[in-house]
PDB file of N, CA and C in Angstrom:
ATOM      1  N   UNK A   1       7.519  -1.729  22.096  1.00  0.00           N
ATOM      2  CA  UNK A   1       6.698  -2.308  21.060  1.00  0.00           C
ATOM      3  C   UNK A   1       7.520  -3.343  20.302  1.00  0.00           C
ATOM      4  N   UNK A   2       6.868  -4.476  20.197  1.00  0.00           N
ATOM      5  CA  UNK A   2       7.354  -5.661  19.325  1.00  0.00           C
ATOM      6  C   UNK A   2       7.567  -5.233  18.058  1.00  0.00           C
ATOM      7  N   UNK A   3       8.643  -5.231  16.987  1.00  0.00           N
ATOM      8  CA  UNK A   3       8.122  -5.015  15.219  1.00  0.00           C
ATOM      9  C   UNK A   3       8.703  -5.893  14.917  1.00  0.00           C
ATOM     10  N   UNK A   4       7.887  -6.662  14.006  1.00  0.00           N
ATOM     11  CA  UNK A   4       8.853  -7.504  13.385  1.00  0.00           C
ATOM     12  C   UNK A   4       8.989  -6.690  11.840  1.00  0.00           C
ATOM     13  N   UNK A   5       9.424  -7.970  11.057  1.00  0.00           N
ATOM     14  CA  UNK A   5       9.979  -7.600   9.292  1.00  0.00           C
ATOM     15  C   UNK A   5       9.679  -8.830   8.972  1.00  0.00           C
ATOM     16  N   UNK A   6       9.403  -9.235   7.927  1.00  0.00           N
ATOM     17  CA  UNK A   6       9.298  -9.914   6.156  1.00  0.00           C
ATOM     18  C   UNK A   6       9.472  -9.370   5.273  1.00  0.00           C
ATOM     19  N   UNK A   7      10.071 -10.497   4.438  1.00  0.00           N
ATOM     20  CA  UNK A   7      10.173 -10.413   2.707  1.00  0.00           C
ATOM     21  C   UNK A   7       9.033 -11.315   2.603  1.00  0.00           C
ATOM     22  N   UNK A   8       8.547 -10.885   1.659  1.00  0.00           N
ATOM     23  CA  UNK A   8       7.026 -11.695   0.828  1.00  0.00           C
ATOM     24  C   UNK A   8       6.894 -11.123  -0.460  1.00  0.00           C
ATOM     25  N   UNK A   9       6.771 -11.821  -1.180  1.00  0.00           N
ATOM     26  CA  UNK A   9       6.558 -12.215  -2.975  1.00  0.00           C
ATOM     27  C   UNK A   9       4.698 -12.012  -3.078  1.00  0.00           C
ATOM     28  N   UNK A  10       4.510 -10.800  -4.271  1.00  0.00           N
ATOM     29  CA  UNK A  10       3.325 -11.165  -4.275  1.00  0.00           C
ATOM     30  C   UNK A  10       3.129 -11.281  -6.085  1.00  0.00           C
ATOM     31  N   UNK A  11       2.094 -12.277  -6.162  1.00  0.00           N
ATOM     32  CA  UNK A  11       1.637 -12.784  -7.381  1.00  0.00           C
ATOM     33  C   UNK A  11       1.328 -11.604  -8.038  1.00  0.00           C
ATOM     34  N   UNK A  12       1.267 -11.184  -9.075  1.00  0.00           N
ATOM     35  CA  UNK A  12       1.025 -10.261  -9.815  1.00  0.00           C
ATOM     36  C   UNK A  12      -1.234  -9.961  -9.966  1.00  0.00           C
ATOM     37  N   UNK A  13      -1.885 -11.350  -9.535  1.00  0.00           N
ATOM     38  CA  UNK A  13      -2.978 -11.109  -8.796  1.00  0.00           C
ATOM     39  C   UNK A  13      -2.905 -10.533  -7.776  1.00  0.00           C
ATOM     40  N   UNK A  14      -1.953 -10.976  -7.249  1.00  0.00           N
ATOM     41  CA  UNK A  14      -2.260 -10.227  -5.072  1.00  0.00           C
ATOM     42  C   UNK A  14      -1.838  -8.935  -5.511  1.00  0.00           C
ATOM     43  N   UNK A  15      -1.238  -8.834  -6.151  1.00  0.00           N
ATOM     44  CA  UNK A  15      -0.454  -7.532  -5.929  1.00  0.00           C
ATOM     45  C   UNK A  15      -1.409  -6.655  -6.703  1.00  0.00           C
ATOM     46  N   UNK A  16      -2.308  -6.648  -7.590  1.00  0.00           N
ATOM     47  CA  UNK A  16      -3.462  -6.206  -8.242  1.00  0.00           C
ATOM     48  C   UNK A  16      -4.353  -5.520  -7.268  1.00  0.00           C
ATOM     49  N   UNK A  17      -4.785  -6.942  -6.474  1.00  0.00           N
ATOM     50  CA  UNK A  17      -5.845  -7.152  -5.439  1.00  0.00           C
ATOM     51  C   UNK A  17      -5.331  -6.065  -4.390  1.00  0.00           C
ATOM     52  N   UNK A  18      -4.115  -5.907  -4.225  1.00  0.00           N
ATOM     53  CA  UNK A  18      -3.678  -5.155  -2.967  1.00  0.00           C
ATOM     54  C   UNK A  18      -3.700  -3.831  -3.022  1.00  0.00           C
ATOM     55  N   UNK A  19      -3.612  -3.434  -4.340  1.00  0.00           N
ATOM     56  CA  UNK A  19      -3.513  -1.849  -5.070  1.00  0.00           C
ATOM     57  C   UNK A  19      -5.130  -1.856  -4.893  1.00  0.00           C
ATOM     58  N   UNK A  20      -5.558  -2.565  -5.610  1.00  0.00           N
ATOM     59  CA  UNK A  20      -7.118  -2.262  -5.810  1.00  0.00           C
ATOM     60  C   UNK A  20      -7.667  -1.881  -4.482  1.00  0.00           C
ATOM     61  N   UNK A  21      -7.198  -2.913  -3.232  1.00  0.00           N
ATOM     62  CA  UNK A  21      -7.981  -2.660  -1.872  1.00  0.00           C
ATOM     63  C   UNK A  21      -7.554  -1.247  -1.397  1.00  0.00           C
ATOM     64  N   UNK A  22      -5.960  -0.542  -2.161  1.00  0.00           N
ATOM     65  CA  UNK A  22      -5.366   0.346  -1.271  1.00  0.00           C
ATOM     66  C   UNK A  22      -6.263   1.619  -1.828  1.00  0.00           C
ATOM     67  N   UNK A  23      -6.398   1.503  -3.114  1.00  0.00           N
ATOM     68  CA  UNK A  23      -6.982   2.204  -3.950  1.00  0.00           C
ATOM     69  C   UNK A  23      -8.650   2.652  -2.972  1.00  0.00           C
ATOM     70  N   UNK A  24      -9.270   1.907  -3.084  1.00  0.00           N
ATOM     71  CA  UNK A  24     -10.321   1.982  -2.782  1.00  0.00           C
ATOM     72  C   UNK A  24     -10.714   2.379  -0.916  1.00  0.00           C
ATOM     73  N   UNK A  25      -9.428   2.294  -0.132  1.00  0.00           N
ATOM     74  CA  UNK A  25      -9.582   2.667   1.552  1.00  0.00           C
ATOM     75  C   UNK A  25      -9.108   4.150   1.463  1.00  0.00           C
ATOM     76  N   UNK A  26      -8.227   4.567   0.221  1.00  0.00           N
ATOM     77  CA  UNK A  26      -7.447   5.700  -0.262  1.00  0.00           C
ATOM     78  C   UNK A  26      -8.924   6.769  -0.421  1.00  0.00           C
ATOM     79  N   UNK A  27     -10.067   6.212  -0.951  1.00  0.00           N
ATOM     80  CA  UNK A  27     -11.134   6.860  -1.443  1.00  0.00           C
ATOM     81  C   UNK A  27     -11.917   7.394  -0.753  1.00  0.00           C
ATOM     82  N   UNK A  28     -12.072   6.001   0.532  1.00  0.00           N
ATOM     83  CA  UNK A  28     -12.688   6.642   1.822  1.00  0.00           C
ATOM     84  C   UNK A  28     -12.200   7.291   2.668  1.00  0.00           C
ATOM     85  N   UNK A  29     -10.690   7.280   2.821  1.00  0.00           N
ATOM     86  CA  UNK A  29     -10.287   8.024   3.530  1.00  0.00           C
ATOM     87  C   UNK A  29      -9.805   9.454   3.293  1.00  0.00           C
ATOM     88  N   UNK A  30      -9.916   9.811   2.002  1.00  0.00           N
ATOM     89  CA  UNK A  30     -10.272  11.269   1.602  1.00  0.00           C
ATOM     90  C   UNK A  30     -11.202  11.628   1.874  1.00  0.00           C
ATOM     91  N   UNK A  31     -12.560  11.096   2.052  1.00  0.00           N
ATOM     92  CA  UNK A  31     -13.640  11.971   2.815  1.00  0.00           C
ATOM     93  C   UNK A  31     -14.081  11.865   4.048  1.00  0.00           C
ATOM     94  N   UNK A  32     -12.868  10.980   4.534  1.00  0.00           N
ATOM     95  CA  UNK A  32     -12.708  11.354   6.184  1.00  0.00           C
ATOM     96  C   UNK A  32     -12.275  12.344   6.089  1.00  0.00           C
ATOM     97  N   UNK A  33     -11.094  12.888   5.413  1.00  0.00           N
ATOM     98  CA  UNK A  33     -10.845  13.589   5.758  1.00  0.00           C
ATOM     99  C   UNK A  33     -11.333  15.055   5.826  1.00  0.00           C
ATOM    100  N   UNK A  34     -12.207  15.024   4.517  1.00  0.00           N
ATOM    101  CA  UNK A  34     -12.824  16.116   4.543  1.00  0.00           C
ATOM    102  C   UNK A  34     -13.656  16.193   5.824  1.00  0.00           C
ATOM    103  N   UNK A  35     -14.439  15.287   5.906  1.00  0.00           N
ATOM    104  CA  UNK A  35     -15.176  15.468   7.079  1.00  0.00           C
ATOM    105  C   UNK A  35     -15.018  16.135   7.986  1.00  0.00           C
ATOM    106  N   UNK A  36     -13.913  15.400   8.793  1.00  0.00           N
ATOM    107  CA  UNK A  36     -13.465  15.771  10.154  1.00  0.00           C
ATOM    108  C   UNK A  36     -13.063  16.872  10.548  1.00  0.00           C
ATOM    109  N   UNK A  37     -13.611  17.446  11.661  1.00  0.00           N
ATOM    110  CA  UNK A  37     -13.531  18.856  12.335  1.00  0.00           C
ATOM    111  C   UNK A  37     -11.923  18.969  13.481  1.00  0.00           C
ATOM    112  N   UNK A  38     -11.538  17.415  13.551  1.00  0.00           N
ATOM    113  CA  UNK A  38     -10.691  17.445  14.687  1.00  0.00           C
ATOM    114  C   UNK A  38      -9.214  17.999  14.043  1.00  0.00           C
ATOM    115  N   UNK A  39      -8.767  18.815  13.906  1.00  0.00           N
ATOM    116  CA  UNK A  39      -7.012  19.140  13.415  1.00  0.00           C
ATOM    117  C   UNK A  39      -5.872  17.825  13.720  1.00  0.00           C
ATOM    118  N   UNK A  40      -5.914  17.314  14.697  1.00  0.00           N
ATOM    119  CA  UNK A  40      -5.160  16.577  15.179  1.00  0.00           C
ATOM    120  C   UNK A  40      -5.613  15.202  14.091  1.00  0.00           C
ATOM    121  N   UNK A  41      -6.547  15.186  14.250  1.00  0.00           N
ATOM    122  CA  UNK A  41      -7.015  13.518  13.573  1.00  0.00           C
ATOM    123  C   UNK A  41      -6.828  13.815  11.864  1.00  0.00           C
ATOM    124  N   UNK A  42      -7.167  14.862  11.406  1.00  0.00           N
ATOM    125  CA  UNK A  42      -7.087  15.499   9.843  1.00  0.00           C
ATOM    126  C   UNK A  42      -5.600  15.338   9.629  1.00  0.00           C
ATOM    127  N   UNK A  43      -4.650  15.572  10.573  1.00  0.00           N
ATOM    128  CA  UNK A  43      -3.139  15.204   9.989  1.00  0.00           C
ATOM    129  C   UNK A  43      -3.002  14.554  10.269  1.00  0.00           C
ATOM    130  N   UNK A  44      -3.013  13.391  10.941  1.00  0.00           N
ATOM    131  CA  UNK A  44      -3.069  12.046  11.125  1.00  0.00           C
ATOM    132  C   UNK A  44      -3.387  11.236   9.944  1.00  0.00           C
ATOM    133  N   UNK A  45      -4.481  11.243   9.446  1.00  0.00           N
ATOM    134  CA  UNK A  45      -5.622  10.937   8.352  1.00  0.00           C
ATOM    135  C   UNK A  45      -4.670  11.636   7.014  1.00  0.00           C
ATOM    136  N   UNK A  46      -4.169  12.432   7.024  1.00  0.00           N
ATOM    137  CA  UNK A  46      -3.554  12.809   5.933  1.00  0.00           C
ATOM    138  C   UNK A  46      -2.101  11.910   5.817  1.00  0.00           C
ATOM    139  N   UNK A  47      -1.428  12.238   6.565  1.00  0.00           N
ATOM    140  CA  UNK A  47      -0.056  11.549   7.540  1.00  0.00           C
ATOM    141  C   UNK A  47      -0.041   9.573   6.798  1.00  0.00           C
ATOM    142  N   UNK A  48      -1.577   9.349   6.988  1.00  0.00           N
ATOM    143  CA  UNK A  48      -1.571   8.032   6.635  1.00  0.00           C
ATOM    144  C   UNK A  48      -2.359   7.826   5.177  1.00  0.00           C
ATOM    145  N   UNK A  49      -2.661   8.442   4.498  1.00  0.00           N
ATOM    146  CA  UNK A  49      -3.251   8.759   3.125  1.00  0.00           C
ATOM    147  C   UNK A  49      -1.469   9.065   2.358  1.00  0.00           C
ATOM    148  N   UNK A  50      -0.818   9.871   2.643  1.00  0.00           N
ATOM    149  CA  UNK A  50       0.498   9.831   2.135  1.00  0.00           C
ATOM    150  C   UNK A  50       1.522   8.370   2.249  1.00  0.00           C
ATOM    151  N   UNK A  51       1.535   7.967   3.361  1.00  0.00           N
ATOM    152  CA  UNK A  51       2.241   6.740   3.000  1.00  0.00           C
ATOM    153  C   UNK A  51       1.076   5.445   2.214  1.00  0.00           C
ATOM    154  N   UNK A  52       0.249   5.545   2.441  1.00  0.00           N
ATOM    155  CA  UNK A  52      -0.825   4.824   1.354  1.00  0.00           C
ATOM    156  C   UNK A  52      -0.388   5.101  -0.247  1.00  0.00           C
ATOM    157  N   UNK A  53      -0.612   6.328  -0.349  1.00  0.00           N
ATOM    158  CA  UNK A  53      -0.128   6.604  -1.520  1.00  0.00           C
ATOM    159  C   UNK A  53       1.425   6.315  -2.300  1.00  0.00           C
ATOM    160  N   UNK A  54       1.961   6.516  -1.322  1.00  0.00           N
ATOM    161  CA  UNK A  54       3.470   6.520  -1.484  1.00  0.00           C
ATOM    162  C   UNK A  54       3.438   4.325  -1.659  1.00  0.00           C
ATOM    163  N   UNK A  55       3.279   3.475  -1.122  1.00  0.00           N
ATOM    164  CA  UNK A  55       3.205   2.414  -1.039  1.00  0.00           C
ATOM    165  C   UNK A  55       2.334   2.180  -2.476  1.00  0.00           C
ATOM    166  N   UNK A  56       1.423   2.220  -2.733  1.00  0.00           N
ATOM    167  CA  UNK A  56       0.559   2.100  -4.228  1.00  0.00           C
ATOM    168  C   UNK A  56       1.137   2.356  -5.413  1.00  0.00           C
ATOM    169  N   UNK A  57       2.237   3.795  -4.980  1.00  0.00           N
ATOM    170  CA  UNK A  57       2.809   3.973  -6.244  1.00  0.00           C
ATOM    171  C   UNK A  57       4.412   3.079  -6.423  1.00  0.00           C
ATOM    172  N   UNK A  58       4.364   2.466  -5.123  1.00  0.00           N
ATOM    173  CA  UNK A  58       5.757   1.793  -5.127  1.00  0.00           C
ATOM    174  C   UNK A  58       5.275   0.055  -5.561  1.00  0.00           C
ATOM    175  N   UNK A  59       3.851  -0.116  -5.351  1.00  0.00           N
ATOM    176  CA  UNK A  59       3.527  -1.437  -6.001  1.00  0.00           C
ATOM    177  C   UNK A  59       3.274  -1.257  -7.932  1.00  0.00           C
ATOM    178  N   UNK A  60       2.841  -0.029  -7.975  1.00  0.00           N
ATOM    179  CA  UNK A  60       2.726  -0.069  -9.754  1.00  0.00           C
ATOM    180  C   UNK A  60       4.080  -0.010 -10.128  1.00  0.00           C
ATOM    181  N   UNK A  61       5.192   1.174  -9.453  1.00  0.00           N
ATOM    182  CA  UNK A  61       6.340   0.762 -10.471  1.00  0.00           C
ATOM    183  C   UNK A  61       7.154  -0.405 -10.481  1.00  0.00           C
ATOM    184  N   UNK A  62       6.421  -1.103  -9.594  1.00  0.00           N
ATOM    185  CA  UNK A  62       7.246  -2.610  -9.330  1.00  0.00           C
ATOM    186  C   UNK A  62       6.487  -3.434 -10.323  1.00  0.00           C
ATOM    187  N   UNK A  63       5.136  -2.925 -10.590  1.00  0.00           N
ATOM    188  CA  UNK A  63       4.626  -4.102 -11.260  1.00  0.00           C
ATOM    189  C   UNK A  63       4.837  -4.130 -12.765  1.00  0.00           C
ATOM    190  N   UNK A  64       4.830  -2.649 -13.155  1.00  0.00           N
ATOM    191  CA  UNK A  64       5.582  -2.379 -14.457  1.00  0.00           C
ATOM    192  C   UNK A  64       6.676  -3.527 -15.246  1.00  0.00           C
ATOM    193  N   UNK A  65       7.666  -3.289 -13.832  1.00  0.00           N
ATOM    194  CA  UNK A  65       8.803  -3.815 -15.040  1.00  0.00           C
ATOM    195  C   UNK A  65       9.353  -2.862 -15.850  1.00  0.00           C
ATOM    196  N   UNK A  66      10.657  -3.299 -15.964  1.00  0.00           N
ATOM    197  CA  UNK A  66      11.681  -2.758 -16.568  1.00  0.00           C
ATOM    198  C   UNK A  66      11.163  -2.912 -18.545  1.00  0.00           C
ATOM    199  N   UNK A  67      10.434  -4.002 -18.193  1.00  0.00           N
ATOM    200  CA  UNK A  67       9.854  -4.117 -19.929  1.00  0.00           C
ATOM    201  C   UNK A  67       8.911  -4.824 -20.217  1.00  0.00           C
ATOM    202  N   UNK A  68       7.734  -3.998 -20.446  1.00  0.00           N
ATOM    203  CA  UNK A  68       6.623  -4.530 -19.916  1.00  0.00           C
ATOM    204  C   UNK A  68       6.056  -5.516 -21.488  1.00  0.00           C
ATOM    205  N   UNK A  69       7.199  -5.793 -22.552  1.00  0.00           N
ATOM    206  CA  UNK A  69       6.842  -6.774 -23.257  1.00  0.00           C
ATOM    207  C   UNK A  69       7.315  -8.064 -22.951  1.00  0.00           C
ATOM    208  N   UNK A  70       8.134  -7.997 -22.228  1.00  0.00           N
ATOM    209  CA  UNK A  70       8.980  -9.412 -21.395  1.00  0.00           C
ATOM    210  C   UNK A  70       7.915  -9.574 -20.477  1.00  0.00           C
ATOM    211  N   UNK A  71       7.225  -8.957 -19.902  1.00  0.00           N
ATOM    212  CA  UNK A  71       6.408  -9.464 -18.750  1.00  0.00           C
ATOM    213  C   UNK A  71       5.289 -10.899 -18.828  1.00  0.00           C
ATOM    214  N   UNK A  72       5.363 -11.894 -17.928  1.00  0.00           N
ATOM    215  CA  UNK A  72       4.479 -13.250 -18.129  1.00  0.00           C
ATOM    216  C   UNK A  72       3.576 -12.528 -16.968  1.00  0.00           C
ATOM    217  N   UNK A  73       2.508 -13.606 -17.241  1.00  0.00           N
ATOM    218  CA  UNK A  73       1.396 -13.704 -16.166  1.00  0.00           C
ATOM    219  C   UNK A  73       1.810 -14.287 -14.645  1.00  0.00           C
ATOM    220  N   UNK A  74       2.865 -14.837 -14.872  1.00  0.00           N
ATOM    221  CA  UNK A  74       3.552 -15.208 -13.742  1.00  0.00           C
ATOM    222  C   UNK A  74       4.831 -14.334 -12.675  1.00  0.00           C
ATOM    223  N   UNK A  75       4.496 -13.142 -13.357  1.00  0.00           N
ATOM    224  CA  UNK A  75       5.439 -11.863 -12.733  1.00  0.00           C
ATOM    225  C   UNK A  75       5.320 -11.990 -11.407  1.00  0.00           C
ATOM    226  N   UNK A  76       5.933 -11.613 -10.708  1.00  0.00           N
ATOM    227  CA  UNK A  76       5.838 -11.711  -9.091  1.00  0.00           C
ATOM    228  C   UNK A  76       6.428  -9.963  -8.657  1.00  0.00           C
ATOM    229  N   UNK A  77       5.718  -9.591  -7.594  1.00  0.00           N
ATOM    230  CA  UNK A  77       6.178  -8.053  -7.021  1.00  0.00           C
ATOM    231  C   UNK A  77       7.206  -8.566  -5.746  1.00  0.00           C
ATOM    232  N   UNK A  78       8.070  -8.576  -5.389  1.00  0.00           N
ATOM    233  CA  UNK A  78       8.821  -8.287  -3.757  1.00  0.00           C
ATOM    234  C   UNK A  78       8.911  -7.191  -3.101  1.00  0.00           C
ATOM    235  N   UNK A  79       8.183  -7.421  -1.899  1.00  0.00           N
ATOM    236  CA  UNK A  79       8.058  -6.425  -1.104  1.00  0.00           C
ATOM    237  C   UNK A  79       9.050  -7.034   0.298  1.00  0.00           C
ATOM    238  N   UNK A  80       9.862  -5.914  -0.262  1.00  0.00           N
ATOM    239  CA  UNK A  80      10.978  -6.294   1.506  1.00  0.00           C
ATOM    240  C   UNK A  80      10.481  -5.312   2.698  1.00  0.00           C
ATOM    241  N   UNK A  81      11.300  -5.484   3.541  1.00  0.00           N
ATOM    242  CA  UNK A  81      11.452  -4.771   4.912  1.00  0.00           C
ATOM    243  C   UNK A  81       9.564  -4.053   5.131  1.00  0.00           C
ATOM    244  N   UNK A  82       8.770  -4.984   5.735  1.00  0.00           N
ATOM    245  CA  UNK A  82       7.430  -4.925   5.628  1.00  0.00           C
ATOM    246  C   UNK A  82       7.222  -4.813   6.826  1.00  0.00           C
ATOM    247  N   UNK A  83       6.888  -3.861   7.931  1.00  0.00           N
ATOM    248  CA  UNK A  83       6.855  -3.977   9.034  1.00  0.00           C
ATOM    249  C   UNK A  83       5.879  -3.920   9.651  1.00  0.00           C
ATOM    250  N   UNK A  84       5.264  -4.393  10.831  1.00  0.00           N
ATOM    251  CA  UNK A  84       4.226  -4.487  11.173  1.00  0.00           C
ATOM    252  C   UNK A  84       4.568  -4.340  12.833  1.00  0.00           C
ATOM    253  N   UNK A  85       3.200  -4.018  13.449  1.00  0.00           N
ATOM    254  CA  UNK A  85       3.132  -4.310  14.460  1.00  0.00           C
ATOM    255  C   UNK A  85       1.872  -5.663  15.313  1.00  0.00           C
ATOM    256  N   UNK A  86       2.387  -6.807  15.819  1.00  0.00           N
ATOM    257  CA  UNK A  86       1.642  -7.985  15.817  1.00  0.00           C
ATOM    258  C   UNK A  86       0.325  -7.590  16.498  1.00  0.00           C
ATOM    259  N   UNK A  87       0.288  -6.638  17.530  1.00  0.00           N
ATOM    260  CA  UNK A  87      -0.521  -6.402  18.343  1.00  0.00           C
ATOM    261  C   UNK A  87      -1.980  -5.190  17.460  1.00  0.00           C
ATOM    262  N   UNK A  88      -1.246  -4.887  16.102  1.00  0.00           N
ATOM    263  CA  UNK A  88      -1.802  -4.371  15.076  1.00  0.00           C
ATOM    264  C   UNK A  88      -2.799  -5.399  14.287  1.00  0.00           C
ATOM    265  N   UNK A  89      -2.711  -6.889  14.540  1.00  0.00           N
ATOM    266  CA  UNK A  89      -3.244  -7.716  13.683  1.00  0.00           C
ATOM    267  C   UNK A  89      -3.670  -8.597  13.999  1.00  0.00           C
TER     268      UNK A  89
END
C-alpha cells in the first residue's frame, strides 16, 4: 500500500468546519453502531468512532491555545504527519 504524509495549516474556519463535519459523521456513526448485528463490523465501527474522537479532541485543544485572550481570528491549527491512503480518495 502507497501512504503518503502532509503538514497542512488549517484556518481556524476549516478547522471549525472540520470538527463540525467530524462531529456530526461521529453522530451517525453511533447509531450504526447500535444498529448493527455483525460483531466484527460493531468493532470496527467502534475502532473508527475512537480515533474520530481522539482526532476532534486533538483539533479543539489545538484550537484553544495556550491563551485564548491572545487569540486573533486569524489563528491557524497544524496538523502534521496526516496520513492517507491515495487509493482511499
Amino acid at each position: 500500500m502507497d501512504v503518503s504524509s502532509a503538514t497542512i495549516s488549517l484556518t481556524a474556519d476549516e478547522s471549525t468546519a472540520v470538527r463540525t463535519a467530524l462531529r456530526s459523521y461521529l453522530s451517525d456513526l453511533r447509531a450504526e453502531i447500535v444498529d448493527t448485528d455483525n460483531p466484527g463490523y460493531r468493532r470496527d465501527l467502534r475502532s473508527e468512532r475512537a480515533a474520530l474522537e481522539s482526532a476532534v479532541g486533538k483539533l479543539d485543544d489545538a484550537s484553544r491555545g495556550p491563551d485564548p485572550v491572545t487569540l486573533t481570528a486569524s489563528r491557524t491549527v497544524r496538523v502534521v504527519d496526516m496520513w492517507w491512503s491515495p487509493e482511499e480518495h
